[in-house]
C-alpha atoms as a PDB file:
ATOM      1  CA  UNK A   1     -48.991   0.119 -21.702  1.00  0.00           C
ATOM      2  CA  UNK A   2     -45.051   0.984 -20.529  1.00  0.00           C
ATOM      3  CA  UNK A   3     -42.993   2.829 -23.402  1.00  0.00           C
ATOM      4  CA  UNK A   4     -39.497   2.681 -23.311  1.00  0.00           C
ATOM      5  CA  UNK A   5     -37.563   5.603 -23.773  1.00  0.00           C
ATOM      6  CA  UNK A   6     -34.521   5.575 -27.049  1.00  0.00           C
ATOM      7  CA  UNK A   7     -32.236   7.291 -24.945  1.00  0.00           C
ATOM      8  CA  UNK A   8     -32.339   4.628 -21.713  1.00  0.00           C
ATOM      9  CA  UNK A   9     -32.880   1.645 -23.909  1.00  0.00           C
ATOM     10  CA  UNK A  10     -29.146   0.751 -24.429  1.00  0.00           C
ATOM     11  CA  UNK A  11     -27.932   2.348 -20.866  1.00  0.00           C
ATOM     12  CA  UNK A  12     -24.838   0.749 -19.950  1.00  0.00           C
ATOM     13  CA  UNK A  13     -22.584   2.108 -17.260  1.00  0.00           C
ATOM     14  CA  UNK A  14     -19.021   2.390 -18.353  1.00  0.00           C
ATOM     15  CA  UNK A  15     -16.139   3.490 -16.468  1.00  0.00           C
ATOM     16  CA  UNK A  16     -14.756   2.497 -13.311  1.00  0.00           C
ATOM     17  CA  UNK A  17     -18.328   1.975 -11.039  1.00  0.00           C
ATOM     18  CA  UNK A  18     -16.616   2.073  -7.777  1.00  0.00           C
ATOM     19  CA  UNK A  19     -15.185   5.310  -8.104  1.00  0.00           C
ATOM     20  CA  UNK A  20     -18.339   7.144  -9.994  1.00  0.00           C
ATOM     21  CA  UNK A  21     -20.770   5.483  -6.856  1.00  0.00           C
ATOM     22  CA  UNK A  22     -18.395   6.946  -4.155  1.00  0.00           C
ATOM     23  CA  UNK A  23     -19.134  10.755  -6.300  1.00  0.00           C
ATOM     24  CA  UNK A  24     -22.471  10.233  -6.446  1.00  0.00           C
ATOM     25  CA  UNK A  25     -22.689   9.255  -2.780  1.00  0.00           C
ATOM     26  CA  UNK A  26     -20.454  12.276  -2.042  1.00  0.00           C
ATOM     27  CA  UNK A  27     -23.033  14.729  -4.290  1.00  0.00           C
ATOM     28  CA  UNK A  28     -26.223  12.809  -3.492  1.00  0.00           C
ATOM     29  CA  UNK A  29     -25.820  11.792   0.562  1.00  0.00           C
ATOM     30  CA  UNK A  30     -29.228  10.083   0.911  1.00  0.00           C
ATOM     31  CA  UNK A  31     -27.614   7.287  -1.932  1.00  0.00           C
ATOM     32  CA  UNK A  32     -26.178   4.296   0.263  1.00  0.00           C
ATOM     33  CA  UNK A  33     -23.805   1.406  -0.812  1.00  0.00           C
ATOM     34  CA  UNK A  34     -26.876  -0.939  -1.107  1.00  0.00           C
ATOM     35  CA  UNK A  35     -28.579   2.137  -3.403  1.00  0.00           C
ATOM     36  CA  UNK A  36     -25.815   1.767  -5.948  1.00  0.00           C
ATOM     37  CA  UNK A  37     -24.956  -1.617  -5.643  1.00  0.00           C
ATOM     38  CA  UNK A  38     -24.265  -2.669  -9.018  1.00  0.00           C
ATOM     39  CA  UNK A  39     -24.592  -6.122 -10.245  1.00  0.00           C
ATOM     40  CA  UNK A  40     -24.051  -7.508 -14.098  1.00  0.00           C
ATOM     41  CA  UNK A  41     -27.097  -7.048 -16.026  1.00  0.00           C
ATOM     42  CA  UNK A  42     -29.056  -6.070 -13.128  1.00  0.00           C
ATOM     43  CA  UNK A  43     -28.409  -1.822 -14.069  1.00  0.00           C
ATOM     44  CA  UNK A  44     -32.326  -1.129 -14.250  1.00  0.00           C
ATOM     45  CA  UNK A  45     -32.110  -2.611 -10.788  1.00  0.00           C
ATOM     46  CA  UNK A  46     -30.133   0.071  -9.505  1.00  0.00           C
ATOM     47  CA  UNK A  47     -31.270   3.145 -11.457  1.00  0.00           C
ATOM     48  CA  UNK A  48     -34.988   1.631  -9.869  1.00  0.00           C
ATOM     49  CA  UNK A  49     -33.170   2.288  -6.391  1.00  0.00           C
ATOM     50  CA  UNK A  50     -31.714   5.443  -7.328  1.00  0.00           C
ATOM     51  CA  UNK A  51     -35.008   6.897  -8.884  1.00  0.00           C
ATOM     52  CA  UNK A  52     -36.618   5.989  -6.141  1.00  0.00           C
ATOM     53  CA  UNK A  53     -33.951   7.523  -3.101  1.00  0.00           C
ATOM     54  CA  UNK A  54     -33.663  10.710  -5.184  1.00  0.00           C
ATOM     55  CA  UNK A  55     -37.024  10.780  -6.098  1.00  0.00           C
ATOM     56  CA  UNK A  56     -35.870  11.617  -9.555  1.00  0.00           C
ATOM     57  CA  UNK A  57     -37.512  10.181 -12.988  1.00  0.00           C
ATOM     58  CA  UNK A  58     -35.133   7.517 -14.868  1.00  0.00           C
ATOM     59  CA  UNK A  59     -34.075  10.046 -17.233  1.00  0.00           C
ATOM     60  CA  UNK A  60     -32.958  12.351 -14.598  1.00  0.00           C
ATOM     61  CA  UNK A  61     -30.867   9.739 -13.100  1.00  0.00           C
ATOM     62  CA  UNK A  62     -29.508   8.582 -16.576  1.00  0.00           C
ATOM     63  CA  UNK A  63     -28.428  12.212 -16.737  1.00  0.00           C
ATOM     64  CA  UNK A  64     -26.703  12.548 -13.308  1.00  0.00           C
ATOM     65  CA  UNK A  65     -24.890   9.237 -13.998  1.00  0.00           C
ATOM     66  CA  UNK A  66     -23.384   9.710 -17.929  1.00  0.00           C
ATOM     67  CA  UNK A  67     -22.551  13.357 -16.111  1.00  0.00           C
ATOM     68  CA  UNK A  68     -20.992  11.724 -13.161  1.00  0.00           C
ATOM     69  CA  UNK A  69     -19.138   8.986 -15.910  1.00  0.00           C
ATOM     70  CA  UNK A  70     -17.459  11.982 -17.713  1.00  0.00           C
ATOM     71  CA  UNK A  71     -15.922  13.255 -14.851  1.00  0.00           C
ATOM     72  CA  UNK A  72     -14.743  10.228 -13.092  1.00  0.00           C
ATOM     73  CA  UNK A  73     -13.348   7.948 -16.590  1.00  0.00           C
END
C-alpha cells in the first residue's frame, strides 16, 4: 500500500522554473535539461527524474527545490 506524504501532497513549484532549473543544474551537475523538464501538471514527473538522477528520496528533493525557490523568486 503507497502513503502519501502531507508535506508533498500539494507540491507546486512556484517561481520562475527556468531560472531555479539552471541553479539546480549549476549545484547538482548530473541534473540535465530533460531531468528538469517541467511540464503543467506533470511535477511528480520530474521530481520522479530528479529522485532518481540524485538518488535522493522525494522529500529530499522537495527540500532542495522550495530551498532553491527561495533563493531564485
Amino acid at each position: 500500500m503507497e502513503t502519501t506524504n502531507n508535506k508533498t501532497e500539494g507540491f507546486k513549484i512556484t517561481g520562475n522554473w527556468s531560472d531555479q532549473s539552471k541553479a539546480l543544474k549549476t549545484r547538482y551537475s548530473q541534473l540535465t535539461d530533460t531531468d528538469l523538464k517541467l511540464e503543467n501538471g506533470k511535477e511528480n514527473d520530474m521530481l520522479k527524474r530528479v529522485e532518481t538522477r540524485l538518488g535522493k528520496n522525494r522529500d529530499e528533493v522537495i527540500d532542495i527545490i522550495k530551498k532553491g525557490q527561495s533563493k531564485v523568486s
